[in-house]
Every structure is written in structure tokens, then in C-alpha cells.
C-alpha atoms as a PDB file:
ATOM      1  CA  UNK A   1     111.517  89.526  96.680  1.00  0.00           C
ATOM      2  CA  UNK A   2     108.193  88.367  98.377  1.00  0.00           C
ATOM      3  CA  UNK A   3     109.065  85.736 101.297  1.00  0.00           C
ATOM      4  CA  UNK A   4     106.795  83.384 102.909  1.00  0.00           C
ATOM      5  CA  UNK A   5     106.579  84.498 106.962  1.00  0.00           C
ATOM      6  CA  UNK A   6     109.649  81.810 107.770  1.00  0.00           C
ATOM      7  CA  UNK A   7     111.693  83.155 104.825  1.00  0.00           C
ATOM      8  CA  UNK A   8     111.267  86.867 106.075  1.00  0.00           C
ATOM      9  CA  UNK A   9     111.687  85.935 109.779  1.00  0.00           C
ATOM     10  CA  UNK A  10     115.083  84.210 108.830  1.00  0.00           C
ATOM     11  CA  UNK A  11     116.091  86.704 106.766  1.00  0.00           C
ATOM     12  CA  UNK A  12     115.431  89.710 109.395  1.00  0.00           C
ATOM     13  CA  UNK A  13     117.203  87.716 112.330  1.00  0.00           C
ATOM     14  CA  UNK A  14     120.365  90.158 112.440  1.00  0.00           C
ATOM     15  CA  UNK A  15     118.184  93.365 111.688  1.00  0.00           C
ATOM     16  CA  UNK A  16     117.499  95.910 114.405  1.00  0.00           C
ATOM     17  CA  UNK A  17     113.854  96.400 115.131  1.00  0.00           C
ATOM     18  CA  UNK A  18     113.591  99.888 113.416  1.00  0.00           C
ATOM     19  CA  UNK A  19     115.009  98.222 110.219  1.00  0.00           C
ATOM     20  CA  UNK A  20     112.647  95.333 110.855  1.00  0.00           C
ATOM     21  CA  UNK A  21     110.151  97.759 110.860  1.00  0.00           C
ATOM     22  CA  UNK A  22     110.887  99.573 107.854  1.00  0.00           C
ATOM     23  CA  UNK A  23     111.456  96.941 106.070  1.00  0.00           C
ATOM     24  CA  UNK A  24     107.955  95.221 106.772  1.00  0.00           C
ATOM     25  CA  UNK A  25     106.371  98.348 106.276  1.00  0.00           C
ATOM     26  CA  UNK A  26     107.331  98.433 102.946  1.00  0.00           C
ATOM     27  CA  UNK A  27     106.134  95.011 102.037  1.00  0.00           C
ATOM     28  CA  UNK A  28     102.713  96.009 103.606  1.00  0.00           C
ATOM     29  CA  UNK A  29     102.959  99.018 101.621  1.00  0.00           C
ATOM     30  CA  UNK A  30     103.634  96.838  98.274  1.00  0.00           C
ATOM     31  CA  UNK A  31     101.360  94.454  98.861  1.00  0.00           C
ATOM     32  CA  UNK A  32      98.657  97.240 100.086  1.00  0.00           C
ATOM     33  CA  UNK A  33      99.088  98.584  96.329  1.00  0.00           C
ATOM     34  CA  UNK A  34      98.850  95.413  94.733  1.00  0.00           C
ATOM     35  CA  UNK A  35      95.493  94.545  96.288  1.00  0.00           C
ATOM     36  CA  UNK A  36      97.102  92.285  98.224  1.00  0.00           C
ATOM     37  CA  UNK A  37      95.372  92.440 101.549  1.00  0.00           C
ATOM     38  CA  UNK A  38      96.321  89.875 103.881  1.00  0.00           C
ATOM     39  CA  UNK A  39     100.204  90.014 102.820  1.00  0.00           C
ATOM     40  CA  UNK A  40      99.648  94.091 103.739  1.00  0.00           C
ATOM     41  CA  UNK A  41      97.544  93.120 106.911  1.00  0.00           C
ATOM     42  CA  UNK A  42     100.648  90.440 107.814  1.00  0.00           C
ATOM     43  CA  UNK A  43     103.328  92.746 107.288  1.00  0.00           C
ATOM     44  CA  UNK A  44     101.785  95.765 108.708  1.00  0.00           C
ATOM     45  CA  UNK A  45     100.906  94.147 111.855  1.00  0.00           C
ATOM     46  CA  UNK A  46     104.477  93.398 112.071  1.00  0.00           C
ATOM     47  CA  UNK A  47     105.754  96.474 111.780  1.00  0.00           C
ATOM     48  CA  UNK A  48     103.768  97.725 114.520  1.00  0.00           C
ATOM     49  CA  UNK A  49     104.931  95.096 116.752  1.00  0.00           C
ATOM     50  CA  UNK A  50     108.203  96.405 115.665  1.00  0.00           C
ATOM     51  CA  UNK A  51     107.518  99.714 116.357  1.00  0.00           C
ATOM     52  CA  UNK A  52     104.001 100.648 117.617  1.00  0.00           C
ATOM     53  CA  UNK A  53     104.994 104.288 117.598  1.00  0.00           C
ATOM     54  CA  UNK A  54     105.011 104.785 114.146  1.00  0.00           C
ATOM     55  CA  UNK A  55     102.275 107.040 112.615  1.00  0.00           C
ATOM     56  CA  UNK A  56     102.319 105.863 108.978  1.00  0.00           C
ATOM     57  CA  UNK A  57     102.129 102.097 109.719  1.00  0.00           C
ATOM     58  CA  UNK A  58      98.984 103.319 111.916  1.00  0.00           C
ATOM     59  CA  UNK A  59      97.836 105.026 108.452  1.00  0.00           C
ATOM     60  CA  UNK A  60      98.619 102.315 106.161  1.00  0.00           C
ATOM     61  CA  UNK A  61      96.684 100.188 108.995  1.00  0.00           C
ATOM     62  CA  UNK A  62      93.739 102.073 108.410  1.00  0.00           C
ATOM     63  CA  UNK A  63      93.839 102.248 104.807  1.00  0.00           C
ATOM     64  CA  UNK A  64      94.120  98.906 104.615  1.00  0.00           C
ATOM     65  CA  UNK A  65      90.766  98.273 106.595  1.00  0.00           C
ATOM     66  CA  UNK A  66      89.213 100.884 104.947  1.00  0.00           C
ATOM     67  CA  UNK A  67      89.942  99.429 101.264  1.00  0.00           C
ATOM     68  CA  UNK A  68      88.320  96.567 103.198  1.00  0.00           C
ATOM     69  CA  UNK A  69      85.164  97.836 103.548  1.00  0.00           C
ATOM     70  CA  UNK A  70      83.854  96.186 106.220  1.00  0.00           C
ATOM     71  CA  UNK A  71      86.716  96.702 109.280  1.00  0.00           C
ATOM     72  CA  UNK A  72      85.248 100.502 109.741  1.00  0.00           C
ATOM     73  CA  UNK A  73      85.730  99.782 113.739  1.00  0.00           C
ATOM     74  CA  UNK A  74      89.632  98.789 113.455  1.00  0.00           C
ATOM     75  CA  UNK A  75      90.144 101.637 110.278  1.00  0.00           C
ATOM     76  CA  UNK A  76      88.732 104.690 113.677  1.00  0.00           C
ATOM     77  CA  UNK A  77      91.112 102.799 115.710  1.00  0.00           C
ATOM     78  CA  UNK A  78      94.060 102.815 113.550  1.00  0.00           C
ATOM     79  CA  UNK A  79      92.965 106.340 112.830  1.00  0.00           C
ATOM     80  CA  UNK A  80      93.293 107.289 116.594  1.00  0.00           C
ATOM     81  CA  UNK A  81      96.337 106.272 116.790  1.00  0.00           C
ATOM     82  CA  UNK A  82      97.716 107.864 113.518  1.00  0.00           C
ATOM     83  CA  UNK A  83      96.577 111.414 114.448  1.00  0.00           C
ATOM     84  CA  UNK A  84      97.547 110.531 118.121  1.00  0.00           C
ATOM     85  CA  UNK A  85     101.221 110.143 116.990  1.00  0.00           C
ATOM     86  CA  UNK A  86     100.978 113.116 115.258  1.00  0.00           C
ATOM     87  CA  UNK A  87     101.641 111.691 111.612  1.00  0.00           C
ATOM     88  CA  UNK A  88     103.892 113.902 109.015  1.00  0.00           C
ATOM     89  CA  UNK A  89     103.084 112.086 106.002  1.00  0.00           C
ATOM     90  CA  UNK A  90     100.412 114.459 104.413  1.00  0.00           C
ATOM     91  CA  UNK A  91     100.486 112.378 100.642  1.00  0.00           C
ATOM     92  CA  UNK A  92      99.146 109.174 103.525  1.00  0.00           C
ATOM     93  CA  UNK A  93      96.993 111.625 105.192  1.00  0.00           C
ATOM     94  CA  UNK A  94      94.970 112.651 102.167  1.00  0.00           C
ATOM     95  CA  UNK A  95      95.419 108.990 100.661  1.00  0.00           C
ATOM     96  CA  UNK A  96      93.262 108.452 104.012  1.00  0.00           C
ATOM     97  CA  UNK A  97      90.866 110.868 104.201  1.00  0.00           C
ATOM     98  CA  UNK A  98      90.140 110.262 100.263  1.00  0.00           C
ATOM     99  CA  UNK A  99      89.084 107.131 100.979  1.00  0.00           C
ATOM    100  CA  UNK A 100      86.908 107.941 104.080  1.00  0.00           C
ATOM    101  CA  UNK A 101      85.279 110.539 101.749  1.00  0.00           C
ATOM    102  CA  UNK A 102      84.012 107.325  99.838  1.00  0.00           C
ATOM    103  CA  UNK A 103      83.292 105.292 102.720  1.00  0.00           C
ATOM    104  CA  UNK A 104      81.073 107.931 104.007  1.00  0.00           C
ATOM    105  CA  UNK A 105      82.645 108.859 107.057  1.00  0.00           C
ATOM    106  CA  UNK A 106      82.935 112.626 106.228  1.00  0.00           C
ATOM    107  CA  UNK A 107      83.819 113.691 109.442  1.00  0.00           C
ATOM    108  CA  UNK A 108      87.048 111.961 109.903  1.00  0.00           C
ATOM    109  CA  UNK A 109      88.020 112.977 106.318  1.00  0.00           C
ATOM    110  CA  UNK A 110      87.264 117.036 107.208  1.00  0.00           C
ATOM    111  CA  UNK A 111      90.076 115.615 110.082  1.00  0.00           C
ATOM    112  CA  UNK A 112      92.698 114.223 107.817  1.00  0.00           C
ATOM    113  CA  UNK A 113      92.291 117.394 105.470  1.00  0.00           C
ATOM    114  CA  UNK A 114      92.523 120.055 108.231  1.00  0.00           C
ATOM    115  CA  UNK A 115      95.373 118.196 109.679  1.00  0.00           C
ATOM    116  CA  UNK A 116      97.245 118.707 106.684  1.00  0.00           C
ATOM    117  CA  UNK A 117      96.075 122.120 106.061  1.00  0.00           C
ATOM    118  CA  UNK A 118      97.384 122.757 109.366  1.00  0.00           C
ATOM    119  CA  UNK A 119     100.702 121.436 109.020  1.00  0.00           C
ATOM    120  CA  UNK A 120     100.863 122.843 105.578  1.00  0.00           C
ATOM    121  CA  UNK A 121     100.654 126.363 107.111  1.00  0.00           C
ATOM    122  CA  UNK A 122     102.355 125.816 109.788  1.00  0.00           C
ATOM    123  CA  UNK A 123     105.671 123.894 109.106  1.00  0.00           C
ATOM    124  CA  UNK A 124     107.958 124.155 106.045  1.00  0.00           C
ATOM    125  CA  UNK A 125     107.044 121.104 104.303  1.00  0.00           C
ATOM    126  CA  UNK A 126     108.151 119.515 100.754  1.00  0.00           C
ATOM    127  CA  UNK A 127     105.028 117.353  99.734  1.00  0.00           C
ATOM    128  CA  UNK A 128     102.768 116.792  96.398  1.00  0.00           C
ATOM    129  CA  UNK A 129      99.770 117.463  97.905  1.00  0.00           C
ATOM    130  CA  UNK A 130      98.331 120.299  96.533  1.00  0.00           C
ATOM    131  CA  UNK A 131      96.794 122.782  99.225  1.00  0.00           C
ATOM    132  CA  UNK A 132      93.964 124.116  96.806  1.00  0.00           C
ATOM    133  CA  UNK A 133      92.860 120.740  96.291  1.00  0.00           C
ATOM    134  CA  UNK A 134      92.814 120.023  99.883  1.00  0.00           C
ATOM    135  CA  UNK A 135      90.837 123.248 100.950  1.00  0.00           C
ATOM    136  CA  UNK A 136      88.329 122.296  97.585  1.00  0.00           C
ATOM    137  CA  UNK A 137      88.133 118.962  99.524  1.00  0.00           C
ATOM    138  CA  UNK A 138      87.349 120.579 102.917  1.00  0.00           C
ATOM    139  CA  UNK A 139      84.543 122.602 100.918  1.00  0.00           C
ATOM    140  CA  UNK A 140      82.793 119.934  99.295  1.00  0.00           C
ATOM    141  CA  UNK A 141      83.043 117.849 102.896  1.00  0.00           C
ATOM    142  CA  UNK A 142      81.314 120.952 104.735  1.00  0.00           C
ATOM    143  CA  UNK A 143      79.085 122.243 101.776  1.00  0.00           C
ATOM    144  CA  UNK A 144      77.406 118.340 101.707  1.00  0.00           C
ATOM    145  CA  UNK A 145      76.938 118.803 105.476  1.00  0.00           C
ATOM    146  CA  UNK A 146      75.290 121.808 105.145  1.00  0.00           C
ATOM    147  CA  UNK A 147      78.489 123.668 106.881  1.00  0.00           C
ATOM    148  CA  UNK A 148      77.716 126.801 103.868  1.00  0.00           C
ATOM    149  CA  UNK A 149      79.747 129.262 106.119  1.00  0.00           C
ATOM    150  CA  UNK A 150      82.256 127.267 106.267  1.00  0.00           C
ATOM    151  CA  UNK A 151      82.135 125.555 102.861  1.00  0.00           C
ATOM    152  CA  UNK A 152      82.046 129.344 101.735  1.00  0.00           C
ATOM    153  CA  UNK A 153      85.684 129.966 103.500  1.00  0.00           C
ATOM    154  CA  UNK A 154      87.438 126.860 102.062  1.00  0.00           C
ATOM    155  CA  UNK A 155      85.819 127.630  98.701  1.00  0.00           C
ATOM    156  CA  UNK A 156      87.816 130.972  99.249  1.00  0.00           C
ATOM    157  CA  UNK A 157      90.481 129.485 100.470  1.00  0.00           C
ATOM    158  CA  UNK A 158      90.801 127.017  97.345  1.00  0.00           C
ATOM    159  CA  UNK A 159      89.954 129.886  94.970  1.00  0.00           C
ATOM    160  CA  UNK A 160      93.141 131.737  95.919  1.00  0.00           C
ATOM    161  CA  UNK A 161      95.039 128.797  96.377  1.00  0.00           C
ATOM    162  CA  UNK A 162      94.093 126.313  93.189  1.00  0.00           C
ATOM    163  CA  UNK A 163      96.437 125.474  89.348  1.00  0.00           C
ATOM    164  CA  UNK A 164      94.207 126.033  86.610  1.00  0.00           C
ATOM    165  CA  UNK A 165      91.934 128.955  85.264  1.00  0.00           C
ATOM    166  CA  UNK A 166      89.288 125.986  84.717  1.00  0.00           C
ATOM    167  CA  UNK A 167      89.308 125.052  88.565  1.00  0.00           C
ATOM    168  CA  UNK A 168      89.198 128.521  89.710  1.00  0.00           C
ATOM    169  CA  UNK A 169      86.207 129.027  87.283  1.00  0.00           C
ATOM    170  CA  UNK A 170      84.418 126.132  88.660  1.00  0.00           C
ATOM    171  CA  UNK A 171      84.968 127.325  92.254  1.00  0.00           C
ATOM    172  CA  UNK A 172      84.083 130.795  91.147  1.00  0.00           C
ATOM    173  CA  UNK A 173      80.358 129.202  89.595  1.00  0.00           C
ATOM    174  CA  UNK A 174      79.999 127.428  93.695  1.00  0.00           C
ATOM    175  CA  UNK A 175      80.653 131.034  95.182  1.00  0.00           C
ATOM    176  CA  UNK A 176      78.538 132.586  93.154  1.00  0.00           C
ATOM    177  CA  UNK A 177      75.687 130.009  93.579  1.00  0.00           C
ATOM    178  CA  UNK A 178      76.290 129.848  97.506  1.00  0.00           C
ATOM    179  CA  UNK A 179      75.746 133.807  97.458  1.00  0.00           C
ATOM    180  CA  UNK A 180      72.757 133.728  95.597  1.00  0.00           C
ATOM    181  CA  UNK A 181      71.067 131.095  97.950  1.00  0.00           C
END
């Protein structure tokens, strides 16, 4: 299954370039989850030659350089051009901002997780990701930078919105605490 550049090149030959696409964006994608970074980097980049209008390989592009660590320049410019291109992939979308949220870029995370709070509200979608969790991630984002009226509203928002009598408990303790400071 995994091809050295010729093989995959030769074997591609008679694909169109949205199957090209796809296809390498799935071996970036494998490769991306096997720690594999410069097979993910390789076949990424080839998918957006394939198709540089394509939102998730723009995610995946920025994950990639974000599990990196050190590419924080090319993970803001893959991240333009993800939210430019409007991406639809909210499991890739919080994938991304979870891992901005531990590179310290809390900003762009509070991005990733409105986005999909925003499309979650807005659009009829069929996804895993959990909108409580996403509004308790918006909280902690904006209650860390001292956002508290706004932490306070996607505490709320999580409260109502959360699984578990344990989670709702815990956000219950933060309201209260927020209120009494």
C-alpha cells in the first residue's frame, strides 16, 4: 500500500486530478496519523497541487506543521486558507484548534471553535463533535484570557448543552465561582 514517489506517480497516471487528489490526501492523512511527517508533508503538498481549493488538505496542512512544532508561520498560513475556503469538516476543525490550544495560540483556536459552533447552529450537520464540549472549549479559551463575560456565556452555553451529570456539575462549580468573584 505505501509507494515510493515513482511508484505512486506511475500508478496515478490515468487518474483525474480530483481522484489524484483524494487519493494523496489520504496517504497524507495515514501517514499524518502514523507520525509519519514527511510522507504526510509529501503527499499533502500533492494534493494541493492537485487541487489547491480544497479546505481539508489546507487543515491537514496545518496540522501537520503544527504537530511540528516549529512551522507556526506555514500552520497561520495553511490556516488562512482553510477558513478562507470555508472548510465543512468540523471533526478537522476541532482536531485543529485542539492542537493550537496546546501550542498556545489561543486565539486561532477560539476561531476554529466558533467556526464550528457557527456551522453547528446554522446548517444541518451529521458530525461527532459534541457542541457542549466545543462551547466548554470556547469557555476555558476566553476564561484564561480573562474574557469572564464571555467565558460566563459559553459556560452557559455548555451547561445546557453538555452529556453527563458530572460535566454539568463541574461547569455548574465554574459558574458559581465566576459569580462569586
Amino acid at each position: 500500500f505505501f509507494f515510493s514517489s515513482r511508484r505512486r506517480h506511475t500508478r496515478c497516471s490515468g487518474v483525474s486530478w480530483a481522484r489524484r487528489c483524494v487519493q494523496e490526501t489520504g496517504l497524507g492523512i495515514s501517514s499524518l496519523r502514523r507520525k509519519e511527517y514527511k510522507d504526510a508533508e509529501e503527499a499533502l503538498n500533492q494534493a494541493n497541487i492537485y487541487n489547491p481549493y480544497n479546505s481539508e488538505v489546507w487543515g491537514y496542512l496545518a496540522l501537520m506543521c503544527l504537530h511540528d512544532g516549529k512551522r507556526i508561520i506555514q500552520a497561520h498560513q495553511s490556516l488562512r486558507e482553510m477558513f478562507k475556503l470555508e472548510i465543512s469538516n468540523l471533526e478537522l476543525l476541532e482536531e485543529v484548534g485542539d492542537e493550537l490550544v496546546k501550542s498556545a495560540n489561543a486565539e486561532l483556536a477560539e476561531q476554529c471553535y466558533k467556526k464550528i459552533v457557527e456551522k453547528m447552529m446554522s446548517e444541518e450537520v451529521n458530525t461527532i463533535v459534541q457542541v457542549g464540549e466545543v462551547y466548554l472549549k470556547l469557555a476555558k479559551i476566553c476564561h484564561s484570557s480573562e474574557k469572564i463575560t464571555e467565558a460566563k456565556e459559553y459556560y452557559e452555553a455548555a451547561y445546557r448543552t453538555i452529556e453527563g451529570e458530572n460535566n454539568k456539575e463541574k461547569i455548574k462549580n465554574i459558574l458559581d465561582s465566576i459569580e462569586i468573584a
